[in-house]
PDB file of N, CA and C in Angstrom:
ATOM      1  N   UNK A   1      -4.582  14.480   8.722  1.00  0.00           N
ATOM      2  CA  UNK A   1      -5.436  14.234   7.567  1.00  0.00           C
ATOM      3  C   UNK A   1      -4.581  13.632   6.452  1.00  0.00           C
ATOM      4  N   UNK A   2      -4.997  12.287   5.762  1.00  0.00           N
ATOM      5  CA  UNK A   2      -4.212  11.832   4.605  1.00  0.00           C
ATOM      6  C   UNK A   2      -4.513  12.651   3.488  1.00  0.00           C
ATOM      7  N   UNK A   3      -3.653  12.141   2.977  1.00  0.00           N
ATOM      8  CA  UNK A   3      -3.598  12.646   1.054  1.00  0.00           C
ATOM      9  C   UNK A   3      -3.274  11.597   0.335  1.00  0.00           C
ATOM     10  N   UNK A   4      -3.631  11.579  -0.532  1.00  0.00           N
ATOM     11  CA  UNK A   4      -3.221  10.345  -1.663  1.00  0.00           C
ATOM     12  C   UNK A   4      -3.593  10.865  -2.876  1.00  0.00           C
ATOM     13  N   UNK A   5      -2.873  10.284  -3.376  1.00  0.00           N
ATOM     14  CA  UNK A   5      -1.872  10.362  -4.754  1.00  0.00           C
ATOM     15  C   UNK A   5      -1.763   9.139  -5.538  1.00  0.00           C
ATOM     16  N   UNK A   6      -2.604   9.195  -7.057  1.00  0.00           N
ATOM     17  CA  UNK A   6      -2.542   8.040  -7.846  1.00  0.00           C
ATOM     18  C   UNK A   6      -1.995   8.021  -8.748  1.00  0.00           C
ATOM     19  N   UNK A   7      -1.013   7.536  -9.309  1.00  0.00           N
ATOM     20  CA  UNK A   7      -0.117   7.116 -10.237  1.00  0.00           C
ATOM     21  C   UNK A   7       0.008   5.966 -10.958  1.00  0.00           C
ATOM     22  N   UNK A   8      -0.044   5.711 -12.603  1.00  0.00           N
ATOM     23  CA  UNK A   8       0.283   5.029 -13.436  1.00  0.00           C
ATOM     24  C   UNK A   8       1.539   5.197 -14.016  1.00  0.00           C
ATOM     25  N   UNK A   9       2.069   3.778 -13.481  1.00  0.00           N
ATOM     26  CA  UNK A   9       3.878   3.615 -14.287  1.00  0.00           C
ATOM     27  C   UNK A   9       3.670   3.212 -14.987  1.00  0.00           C
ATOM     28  N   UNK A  10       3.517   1.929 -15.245  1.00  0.00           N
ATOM     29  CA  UNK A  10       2.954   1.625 -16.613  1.00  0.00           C
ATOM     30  C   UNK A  10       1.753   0.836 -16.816  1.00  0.00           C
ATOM     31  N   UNK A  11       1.079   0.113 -17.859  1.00  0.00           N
ATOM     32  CA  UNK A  11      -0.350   0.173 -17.858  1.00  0.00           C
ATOM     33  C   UNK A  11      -0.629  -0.903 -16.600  1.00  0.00           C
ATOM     34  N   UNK A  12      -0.471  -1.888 -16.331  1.00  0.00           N
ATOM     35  CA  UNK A  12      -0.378  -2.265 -15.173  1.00  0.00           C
ATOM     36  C   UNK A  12       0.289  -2.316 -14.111  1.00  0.00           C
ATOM     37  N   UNK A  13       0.306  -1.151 -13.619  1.00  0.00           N
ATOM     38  CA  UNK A  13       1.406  -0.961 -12.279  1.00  0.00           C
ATOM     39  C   UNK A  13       1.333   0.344 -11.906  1.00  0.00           C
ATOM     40  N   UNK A  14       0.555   0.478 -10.478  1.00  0.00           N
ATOM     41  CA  UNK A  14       0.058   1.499 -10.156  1.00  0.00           C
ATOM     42  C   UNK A  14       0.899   2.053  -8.416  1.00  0.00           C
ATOM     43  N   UNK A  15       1.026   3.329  -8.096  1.00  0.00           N
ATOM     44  CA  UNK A  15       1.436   3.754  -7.346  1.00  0.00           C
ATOM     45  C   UNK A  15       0.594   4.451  -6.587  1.00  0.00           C
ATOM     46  N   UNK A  16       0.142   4.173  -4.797  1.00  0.00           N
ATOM     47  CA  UNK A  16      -0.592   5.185  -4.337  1.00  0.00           C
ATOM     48  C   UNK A  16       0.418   6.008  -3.665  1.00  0.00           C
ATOM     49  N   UNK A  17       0.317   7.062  -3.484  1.00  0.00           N
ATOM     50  CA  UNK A  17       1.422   7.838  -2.620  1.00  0.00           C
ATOM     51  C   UNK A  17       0.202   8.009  -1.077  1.00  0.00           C
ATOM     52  N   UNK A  18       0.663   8.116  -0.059  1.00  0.00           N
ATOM     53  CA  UNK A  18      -0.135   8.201   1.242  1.00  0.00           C
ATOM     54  C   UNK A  18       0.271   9.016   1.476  1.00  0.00           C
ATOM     55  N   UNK A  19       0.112  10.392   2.391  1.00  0.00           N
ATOM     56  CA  UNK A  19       0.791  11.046   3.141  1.00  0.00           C
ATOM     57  C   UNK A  19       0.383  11.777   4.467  1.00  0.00           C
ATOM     58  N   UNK A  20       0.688  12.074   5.272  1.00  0.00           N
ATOM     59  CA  UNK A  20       0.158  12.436   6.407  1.00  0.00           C
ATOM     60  C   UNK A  20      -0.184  11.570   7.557  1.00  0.00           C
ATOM     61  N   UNK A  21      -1.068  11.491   8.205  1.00  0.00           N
ATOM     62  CA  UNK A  21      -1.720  10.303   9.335  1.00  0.00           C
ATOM     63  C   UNK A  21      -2.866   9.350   8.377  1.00  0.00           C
ATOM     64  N   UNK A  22      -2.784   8.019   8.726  1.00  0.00           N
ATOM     65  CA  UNK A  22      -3.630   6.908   8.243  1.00  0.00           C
ATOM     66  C   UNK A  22      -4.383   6.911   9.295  1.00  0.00           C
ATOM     67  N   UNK A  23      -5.330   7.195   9.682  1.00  0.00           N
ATOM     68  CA  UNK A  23      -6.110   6.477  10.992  1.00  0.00           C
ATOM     69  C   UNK A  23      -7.671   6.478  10.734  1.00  0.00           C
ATOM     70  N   UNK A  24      -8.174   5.842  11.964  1.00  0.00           N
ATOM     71  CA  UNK A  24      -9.901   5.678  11.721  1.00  0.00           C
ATOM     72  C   UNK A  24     -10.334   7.015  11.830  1.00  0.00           C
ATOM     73  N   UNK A  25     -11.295   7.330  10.462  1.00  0.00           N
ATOM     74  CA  UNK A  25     -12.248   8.699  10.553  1.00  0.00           C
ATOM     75  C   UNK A  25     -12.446   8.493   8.536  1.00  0.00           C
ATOM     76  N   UNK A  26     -13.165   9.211   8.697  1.00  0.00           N
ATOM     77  CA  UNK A  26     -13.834   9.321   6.746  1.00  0.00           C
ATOM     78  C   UNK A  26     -12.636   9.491   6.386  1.00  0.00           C
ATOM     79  N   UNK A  27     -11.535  10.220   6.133  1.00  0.00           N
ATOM     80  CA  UNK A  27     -10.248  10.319   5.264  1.00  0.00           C
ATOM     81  C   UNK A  27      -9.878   8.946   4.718  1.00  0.00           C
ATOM     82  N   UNK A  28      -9.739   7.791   5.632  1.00  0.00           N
ATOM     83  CA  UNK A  28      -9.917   6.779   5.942  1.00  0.00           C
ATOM     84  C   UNK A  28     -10.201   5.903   4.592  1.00  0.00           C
ATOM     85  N   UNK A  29     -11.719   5.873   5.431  1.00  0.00           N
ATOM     86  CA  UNK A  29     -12.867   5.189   4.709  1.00  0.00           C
ATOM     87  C   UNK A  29     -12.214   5.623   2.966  1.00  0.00           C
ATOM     88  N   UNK A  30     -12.371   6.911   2.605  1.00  0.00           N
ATOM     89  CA  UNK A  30     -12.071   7.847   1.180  1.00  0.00           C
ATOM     90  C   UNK A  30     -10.438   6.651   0.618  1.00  0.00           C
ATOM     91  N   UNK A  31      -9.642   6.628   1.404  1.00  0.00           N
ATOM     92  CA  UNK A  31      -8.591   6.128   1.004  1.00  0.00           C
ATOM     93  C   UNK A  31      -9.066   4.970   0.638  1.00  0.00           C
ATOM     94  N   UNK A  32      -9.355   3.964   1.448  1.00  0.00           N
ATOM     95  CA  UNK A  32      -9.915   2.223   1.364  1.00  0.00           C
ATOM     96  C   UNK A  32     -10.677   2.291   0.102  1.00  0.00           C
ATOM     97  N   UNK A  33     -11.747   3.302  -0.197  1.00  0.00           N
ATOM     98  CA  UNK A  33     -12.565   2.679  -1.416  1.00  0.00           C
ATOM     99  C   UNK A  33     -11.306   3.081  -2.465  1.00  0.00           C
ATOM    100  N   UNK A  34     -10.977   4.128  -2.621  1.00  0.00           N
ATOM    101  CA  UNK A  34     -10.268   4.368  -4.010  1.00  0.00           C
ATOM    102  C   UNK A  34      -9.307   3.290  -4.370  1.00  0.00           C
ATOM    103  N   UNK A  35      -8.422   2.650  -2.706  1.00  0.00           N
ATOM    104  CA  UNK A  35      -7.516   1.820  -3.335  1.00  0.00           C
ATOM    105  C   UNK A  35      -8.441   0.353  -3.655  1.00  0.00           C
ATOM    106  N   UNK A  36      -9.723   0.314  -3.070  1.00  0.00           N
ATOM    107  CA  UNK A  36     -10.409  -1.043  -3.675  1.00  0.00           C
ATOM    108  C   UNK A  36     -10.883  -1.144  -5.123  1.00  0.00           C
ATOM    109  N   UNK A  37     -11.677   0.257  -5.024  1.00  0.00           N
ATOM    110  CA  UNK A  37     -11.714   0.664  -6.724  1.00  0.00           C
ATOM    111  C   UNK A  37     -10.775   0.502  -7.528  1.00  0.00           C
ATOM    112  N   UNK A  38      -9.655   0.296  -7.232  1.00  0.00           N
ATOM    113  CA  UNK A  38      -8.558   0.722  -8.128  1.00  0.00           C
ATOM    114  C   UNK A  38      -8.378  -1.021  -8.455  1.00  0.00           C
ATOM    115  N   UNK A  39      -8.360  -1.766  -7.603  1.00  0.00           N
ATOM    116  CA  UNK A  39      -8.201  -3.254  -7.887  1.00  0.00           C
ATOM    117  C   UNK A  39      -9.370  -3.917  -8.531  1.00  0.00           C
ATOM    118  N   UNK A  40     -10.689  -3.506  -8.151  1.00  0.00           N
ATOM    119  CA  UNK A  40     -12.185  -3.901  -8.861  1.00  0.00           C
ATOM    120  C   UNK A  40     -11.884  -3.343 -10.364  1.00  0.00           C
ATOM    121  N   UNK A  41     -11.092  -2.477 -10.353  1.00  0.00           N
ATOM    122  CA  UNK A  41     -10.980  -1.862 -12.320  1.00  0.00           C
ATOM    123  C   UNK A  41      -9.642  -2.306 -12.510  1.00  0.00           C
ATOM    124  N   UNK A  42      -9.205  -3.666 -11.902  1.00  0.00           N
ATOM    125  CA  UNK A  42      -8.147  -4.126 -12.592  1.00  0.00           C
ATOM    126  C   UNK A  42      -6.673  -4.299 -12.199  1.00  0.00           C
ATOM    127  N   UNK A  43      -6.589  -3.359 -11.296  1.00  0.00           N
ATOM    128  CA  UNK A  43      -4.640  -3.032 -10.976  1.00  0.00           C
ATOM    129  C   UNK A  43      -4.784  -4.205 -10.585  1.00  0.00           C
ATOM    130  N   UNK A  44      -3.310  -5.091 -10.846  1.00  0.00           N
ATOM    131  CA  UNK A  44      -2.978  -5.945 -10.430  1.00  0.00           C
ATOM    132  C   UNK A  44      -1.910  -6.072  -9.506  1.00  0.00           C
ATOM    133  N   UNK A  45      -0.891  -4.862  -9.986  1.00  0.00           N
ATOM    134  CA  UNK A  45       0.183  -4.666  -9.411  1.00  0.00           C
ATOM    135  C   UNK A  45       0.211  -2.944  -9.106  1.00  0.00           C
ATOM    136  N   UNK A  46       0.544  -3.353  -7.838  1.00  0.00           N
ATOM    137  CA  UNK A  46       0.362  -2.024  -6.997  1.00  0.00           C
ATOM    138  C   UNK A  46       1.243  -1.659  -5.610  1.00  0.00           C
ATOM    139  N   UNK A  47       1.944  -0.412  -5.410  1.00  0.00           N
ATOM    140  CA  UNK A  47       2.460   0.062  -4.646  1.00  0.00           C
ATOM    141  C   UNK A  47       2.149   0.991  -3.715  1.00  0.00           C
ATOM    142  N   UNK A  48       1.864   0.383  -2.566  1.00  0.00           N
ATOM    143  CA  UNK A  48       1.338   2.164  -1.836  1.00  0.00           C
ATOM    144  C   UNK A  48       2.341   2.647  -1.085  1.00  0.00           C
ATOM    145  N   UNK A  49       3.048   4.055  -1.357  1.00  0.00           N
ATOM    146  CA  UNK A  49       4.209   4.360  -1.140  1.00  0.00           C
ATOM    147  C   UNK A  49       3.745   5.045   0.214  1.00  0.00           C
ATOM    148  N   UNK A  50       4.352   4.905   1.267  1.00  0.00           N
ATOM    149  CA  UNK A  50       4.456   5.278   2.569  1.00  0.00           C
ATOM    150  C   UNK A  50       5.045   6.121   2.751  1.00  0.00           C
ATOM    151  N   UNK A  51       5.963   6.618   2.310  1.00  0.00           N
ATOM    152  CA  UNK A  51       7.258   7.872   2.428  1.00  0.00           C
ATOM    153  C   UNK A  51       7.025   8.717   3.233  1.00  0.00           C
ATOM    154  N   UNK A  52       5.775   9.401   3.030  1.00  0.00           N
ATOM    155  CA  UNK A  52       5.324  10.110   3.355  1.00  0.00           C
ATOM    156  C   UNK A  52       4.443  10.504   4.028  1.00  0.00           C
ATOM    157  N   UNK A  53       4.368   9.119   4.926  1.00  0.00           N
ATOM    158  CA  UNK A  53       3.428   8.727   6.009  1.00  0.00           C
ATOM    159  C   UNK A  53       3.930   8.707   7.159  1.00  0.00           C
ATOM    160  N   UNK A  54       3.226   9.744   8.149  1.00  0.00           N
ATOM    161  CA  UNK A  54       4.062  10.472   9.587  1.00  0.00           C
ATOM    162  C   UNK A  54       3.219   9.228  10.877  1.00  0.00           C
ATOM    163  N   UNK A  55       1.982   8.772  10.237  1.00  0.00           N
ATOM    164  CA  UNK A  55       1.390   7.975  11.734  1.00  0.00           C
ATOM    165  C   UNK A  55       0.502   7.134  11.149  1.00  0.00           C
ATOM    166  N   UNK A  56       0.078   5.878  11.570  1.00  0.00           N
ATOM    167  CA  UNK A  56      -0.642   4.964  11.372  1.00  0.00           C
ATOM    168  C   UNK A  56      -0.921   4.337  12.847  1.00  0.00           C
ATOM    169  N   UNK A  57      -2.695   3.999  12.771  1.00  0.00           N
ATOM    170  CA  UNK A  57      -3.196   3.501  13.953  1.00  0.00           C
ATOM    171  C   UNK A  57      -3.425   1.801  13.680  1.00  0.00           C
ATOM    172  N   UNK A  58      -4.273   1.114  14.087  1.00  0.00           N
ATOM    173  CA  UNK A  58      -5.009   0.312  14.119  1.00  0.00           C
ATOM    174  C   UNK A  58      -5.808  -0.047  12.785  1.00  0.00           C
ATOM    175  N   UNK A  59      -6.601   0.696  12.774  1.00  0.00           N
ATOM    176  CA  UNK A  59      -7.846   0.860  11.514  1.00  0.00           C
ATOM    177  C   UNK A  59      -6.901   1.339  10.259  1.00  0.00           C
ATOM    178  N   UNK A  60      -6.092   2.153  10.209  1.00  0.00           N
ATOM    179  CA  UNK A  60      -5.079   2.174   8.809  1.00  0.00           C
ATOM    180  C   UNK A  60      -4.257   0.699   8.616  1.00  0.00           C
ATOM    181  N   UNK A  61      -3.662   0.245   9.527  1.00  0.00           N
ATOM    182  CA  UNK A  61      -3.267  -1.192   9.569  1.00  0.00           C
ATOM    183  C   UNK A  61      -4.467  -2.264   8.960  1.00  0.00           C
ATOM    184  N   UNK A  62      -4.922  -2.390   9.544  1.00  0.00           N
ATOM    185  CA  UNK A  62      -6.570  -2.952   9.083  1.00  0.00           C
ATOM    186  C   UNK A  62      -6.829  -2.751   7.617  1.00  0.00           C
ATOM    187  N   UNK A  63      -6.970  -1.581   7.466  1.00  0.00           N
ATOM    188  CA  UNK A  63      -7.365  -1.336   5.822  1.00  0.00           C
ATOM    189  C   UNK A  63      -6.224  -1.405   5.022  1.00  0.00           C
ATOM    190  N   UNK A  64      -5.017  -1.089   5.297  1.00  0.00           N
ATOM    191  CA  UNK A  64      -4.119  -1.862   3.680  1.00  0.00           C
ATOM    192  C   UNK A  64      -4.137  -3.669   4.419  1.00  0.00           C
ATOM    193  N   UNK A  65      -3.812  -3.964   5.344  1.00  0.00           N
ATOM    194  CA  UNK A  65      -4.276  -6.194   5.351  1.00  0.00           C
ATOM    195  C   UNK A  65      -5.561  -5.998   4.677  1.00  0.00           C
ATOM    196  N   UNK A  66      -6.548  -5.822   4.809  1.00  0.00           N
ATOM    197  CA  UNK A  66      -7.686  -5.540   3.901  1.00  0.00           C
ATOM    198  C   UNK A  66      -7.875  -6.016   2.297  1.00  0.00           C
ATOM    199  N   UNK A  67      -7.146  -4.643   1.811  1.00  0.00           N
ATOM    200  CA  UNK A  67      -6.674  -4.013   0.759  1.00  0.00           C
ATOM    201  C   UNK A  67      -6.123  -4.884  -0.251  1.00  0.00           C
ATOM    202  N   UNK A  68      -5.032  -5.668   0.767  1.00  0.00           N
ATOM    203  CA  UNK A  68      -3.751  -6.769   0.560  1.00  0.00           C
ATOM    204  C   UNK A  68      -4.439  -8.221   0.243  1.00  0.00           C
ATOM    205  N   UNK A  69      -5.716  -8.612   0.785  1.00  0.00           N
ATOM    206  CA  UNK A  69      -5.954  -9.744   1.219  1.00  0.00           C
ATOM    207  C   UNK A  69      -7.390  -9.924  -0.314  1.00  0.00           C
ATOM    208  N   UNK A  70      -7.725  -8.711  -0.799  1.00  0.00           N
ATOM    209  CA  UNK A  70      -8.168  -8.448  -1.848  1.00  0.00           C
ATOM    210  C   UNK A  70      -7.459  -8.553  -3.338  1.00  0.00           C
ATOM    211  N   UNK A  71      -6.255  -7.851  -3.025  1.00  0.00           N
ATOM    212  CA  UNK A  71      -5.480  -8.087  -3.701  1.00  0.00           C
ATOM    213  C   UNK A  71      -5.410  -9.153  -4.643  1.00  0.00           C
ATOM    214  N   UNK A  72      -4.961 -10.106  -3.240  1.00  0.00           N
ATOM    215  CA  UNK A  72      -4.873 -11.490  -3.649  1.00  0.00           C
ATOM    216  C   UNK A  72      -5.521 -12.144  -3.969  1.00  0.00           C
ATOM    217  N   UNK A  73      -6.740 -12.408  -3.388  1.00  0.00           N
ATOM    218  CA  UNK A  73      -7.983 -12.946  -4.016  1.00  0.00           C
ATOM    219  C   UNK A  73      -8.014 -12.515  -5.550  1.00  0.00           C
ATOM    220  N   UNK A  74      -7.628 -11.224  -5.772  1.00  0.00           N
ATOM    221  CA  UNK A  74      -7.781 -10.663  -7.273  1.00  0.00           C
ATOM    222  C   UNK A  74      -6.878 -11.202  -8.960  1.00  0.00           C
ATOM    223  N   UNK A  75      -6.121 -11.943  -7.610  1.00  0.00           N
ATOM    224  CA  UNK A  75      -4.623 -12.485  -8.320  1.00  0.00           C
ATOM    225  C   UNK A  75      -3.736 -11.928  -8.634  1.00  0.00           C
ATOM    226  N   UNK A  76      -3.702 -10.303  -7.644  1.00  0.00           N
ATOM    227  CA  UNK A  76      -2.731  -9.571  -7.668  1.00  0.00           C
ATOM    228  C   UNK A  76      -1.915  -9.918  -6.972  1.00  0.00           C
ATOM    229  N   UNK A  77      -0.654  -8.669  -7.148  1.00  0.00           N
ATOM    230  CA  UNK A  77       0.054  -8.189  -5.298  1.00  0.00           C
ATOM    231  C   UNK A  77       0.487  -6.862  -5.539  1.00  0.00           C
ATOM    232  N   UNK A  78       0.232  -6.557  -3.698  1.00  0.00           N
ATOM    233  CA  UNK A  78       0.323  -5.398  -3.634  1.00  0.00           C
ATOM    234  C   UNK A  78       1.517  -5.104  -2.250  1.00  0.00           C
ATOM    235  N   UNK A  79       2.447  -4.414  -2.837  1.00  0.00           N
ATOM    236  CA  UNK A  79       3.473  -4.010  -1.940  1.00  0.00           C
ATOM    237  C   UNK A  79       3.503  -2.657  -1.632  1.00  0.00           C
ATOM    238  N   UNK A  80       4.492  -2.877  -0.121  1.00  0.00           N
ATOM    239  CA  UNK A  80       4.358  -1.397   0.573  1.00  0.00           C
ATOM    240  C   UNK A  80       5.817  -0.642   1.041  1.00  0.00           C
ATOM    241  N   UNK A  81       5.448   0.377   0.751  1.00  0.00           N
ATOM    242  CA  UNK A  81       7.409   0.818   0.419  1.00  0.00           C
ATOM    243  C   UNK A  81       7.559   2.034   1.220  1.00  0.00           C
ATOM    244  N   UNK A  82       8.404   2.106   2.055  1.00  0.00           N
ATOM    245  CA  UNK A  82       8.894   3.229   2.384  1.00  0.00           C
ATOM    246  C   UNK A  82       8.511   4.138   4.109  1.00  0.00           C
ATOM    247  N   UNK A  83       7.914   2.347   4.019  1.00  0.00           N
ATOM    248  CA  UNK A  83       7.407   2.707   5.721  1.00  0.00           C
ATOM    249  C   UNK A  83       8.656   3.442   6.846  1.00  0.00           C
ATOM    250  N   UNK A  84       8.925   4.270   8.101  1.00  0.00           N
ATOM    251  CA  UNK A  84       9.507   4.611   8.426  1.00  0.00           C
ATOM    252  C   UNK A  84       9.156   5.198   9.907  1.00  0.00           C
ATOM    253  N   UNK A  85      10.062   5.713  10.490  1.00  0.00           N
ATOM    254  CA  UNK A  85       9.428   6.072  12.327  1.00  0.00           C
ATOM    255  C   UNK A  85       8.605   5.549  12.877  1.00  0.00           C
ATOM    256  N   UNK A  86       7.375   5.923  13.066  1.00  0.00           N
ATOM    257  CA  UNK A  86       6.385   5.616  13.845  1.00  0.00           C
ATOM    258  C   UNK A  86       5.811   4.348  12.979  1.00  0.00           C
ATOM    259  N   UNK A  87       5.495   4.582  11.898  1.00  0.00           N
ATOM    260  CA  UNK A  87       4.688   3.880  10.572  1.00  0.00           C
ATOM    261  C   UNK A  87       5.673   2.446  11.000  1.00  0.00           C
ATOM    262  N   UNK A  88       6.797   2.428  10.784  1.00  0.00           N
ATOM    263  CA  UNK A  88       7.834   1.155  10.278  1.00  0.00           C
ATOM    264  C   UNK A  88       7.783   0.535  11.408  1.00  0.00           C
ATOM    265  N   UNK A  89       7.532   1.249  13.542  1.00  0.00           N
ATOM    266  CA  UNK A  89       7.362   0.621  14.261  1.00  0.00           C
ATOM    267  C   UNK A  89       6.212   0.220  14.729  1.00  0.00           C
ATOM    268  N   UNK A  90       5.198   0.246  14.273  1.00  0.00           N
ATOM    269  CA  UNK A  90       3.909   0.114  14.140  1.00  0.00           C
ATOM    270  C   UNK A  90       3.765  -1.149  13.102  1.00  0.00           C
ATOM    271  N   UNK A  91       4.352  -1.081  11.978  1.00  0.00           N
ATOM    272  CA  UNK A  91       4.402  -2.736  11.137  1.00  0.00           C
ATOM    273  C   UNK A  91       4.961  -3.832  11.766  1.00  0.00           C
ATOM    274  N   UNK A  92       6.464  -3.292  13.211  1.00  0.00           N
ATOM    275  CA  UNK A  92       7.090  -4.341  13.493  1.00  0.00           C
ATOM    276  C   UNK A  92       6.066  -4.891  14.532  1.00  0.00           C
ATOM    277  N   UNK A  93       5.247  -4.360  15.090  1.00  0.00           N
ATOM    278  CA  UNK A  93       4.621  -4.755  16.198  1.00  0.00           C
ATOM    279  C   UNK A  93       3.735  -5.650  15.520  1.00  0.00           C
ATOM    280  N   UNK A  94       3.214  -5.655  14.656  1.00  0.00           N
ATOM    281  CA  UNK A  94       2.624  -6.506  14.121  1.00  0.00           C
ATOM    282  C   UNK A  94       2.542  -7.591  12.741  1.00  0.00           C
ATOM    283  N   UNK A  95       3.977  -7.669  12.838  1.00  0.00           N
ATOM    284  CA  UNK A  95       4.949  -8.156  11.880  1.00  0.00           C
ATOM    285  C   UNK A  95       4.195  -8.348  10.294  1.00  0.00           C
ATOM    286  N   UNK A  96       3.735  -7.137   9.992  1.00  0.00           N
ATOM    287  CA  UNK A  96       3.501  -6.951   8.668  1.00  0.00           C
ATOM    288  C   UNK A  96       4.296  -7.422   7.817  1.00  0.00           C
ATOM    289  N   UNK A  97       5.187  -7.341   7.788  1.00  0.00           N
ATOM    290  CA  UNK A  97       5.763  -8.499   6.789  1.00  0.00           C
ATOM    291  C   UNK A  97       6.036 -10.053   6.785  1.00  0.00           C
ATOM    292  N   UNK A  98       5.089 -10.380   7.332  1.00  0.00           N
ATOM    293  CA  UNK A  98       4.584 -11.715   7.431  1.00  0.00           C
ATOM    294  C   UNK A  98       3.022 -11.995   6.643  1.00  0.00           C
ATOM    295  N   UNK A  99       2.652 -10.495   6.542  1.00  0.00           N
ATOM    296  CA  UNK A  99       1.424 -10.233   5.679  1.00  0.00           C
ATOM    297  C   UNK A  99       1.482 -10.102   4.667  1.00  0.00           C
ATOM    298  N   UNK A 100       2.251  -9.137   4.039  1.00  0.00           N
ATOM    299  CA  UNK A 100       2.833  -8.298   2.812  1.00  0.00           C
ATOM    300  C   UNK A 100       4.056  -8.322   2.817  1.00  0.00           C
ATOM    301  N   UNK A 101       4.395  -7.732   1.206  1.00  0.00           N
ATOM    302  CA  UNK A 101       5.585  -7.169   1.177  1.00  0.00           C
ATOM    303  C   UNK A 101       5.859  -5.880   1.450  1.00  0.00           C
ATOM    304  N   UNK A 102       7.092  -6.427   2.014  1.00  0.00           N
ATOM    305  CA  UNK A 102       7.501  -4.095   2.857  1.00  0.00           C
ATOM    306  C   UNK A 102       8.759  -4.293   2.056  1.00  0.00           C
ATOM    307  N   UNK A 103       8.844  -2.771   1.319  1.00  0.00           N
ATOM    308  CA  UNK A 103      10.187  -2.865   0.758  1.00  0.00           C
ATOM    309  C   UNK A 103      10.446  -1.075   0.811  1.00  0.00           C
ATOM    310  N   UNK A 104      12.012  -1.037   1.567  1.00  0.00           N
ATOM    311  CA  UNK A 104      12.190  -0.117   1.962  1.00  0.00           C
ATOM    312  C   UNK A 104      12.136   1.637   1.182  1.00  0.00           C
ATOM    313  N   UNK A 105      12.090   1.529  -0.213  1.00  0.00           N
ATOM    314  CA  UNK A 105      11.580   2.627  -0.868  1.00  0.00           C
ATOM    315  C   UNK A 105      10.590   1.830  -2.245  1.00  0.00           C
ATOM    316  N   UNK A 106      10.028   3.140  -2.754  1.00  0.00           N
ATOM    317  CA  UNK A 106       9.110   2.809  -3.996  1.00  0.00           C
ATOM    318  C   UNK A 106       9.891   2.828  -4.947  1.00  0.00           C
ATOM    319  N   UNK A 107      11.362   2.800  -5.446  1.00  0.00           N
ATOM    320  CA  UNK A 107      12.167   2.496  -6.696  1.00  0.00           C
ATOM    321  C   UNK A 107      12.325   0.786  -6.525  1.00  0.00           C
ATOM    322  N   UNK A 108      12.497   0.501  -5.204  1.00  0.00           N
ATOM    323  CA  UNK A 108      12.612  -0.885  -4.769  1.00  0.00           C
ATOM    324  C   UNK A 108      11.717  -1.850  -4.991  1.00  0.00           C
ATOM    325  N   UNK A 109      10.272  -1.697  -4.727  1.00  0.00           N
ATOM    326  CA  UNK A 109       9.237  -2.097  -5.131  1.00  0.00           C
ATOM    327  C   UNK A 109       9.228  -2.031  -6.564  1.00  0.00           C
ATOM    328  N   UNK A 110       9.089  -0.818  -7.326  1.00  0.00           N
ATOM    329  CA  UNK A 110       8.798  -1.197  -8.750  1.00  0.00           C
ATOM    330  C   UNK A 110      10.018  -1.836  -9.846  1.00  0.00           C
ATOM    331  N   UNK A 111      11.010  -1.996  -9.048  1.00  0.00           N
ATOM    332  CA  UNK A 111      12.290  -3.130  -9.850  1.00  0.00           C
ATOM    333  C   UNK A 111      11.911  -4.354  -9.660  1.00  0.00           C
ATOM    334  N   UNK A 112      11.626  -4.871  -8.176  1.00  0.00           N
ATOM    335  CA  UNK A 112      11.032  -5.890  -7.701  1.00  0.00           C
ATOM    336  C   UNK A 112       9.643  -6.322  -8.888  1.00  0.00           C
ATOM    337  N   UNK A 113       8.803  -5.587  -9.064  1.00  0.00           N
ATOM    338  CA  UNK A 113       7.494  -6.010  -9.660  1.00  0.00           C
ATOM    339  C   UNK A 113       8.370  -6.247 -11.563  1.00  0.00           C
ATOM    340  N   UNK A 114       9.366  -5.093 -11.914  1.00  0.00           N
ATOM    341  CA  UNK A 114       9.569  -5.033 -13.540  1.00  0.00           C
ATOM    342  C   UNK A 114      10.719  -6.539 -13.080  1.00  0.00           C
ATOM    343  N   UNK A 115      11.627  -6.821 -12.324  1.00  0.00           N
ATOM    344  CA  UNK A 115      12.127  -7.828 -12.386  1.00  0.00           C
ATOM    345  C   UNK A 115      11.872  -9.184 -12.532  1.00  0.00           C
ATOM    346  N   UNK A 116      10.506  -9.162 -11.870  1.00  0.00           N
ATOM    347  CA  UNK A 116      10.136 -10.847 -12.092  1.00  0.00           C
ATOM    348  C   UNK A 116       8.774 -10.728 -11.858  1.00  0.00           C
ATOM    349  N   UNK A 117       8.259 -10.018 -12.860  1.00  0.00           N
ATOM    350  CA  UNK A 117       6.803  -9.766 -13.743  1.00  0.00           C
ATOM    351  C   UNK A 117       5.993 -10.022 -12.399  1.00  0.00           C
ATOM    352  N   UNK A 118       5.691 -10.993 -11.816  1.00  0.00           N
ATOM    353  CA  UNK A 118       4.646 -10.913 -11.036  1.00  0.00           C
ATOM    354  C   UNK A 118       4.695 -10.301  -9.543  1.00  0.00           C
ATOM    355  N   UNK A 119       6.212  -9.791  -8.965  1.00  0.00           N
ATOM    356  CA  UNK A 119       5.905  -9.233  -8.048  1.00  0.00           C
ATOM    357  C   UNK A 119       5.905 -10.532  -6.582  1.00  0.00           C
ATOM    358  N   UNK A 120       6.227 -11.202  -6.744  1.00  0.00           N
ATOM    359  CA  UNK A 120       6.089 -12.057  -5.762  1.00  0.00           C
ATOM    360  C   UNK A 120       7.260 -12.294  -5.102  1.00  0.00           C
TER     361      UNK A 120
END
């Protein structure tokens, strides 16, 4: 079962924390709207911290490209930090970072976004 965790660094620049298993079932679904909500009210710049993410399927893959692809349309970006084990071999298989940005912790990501304002 996920958990998530929303965080404001500063007024534009937001942190989701994930934790547990990402996969298809309502937990899911619950995660996808909040992080869409969160871009429909504006975030532009956003981190969803993985750290603490033990498994990801298919349909969790699916919904942050999703998420990501909204993003952009929004004229955001949104990076992903801290992927690892199962999670980090599960991105290589599908070379997520050819999608997004993966950056190996969430201090990394938010230097990246305060370093050169847009995050790109």
């Amino acid at each position: 079962m996920p958990g998530s965790k929303i965080r404001q660094v500063e007024p534009n620049l937001t942190v989701v924390e994930l934790s547990g298993h990402l996969n298809l079932g309502n937990e899911l679904m619950t995660v996808e709207a909040a992080v869409k909500r969160l871009i429909q009210d504006g975030a532009r710049k956003l981190v969803v911290d993985l750290t603490k993410l033990d498994y990801i399927d298919s349909a969790g893959i699916g919904m942050l490209v999703g998420c990501n692809g909204q993003m952009d349309r929004a004229g955001g970006k949104m990076r992903l930090a801290g992927a690892q084990g199962s999670v980090a071999k599960a991105f290589g298989v599908v070379h997520m970072d050819h999608i997004t940005s993966l950056d190996p912790d969430v201090d990394t990501a938010l230097r990246i976004f305060s370093v050169d304002g847009a995050g790109a």
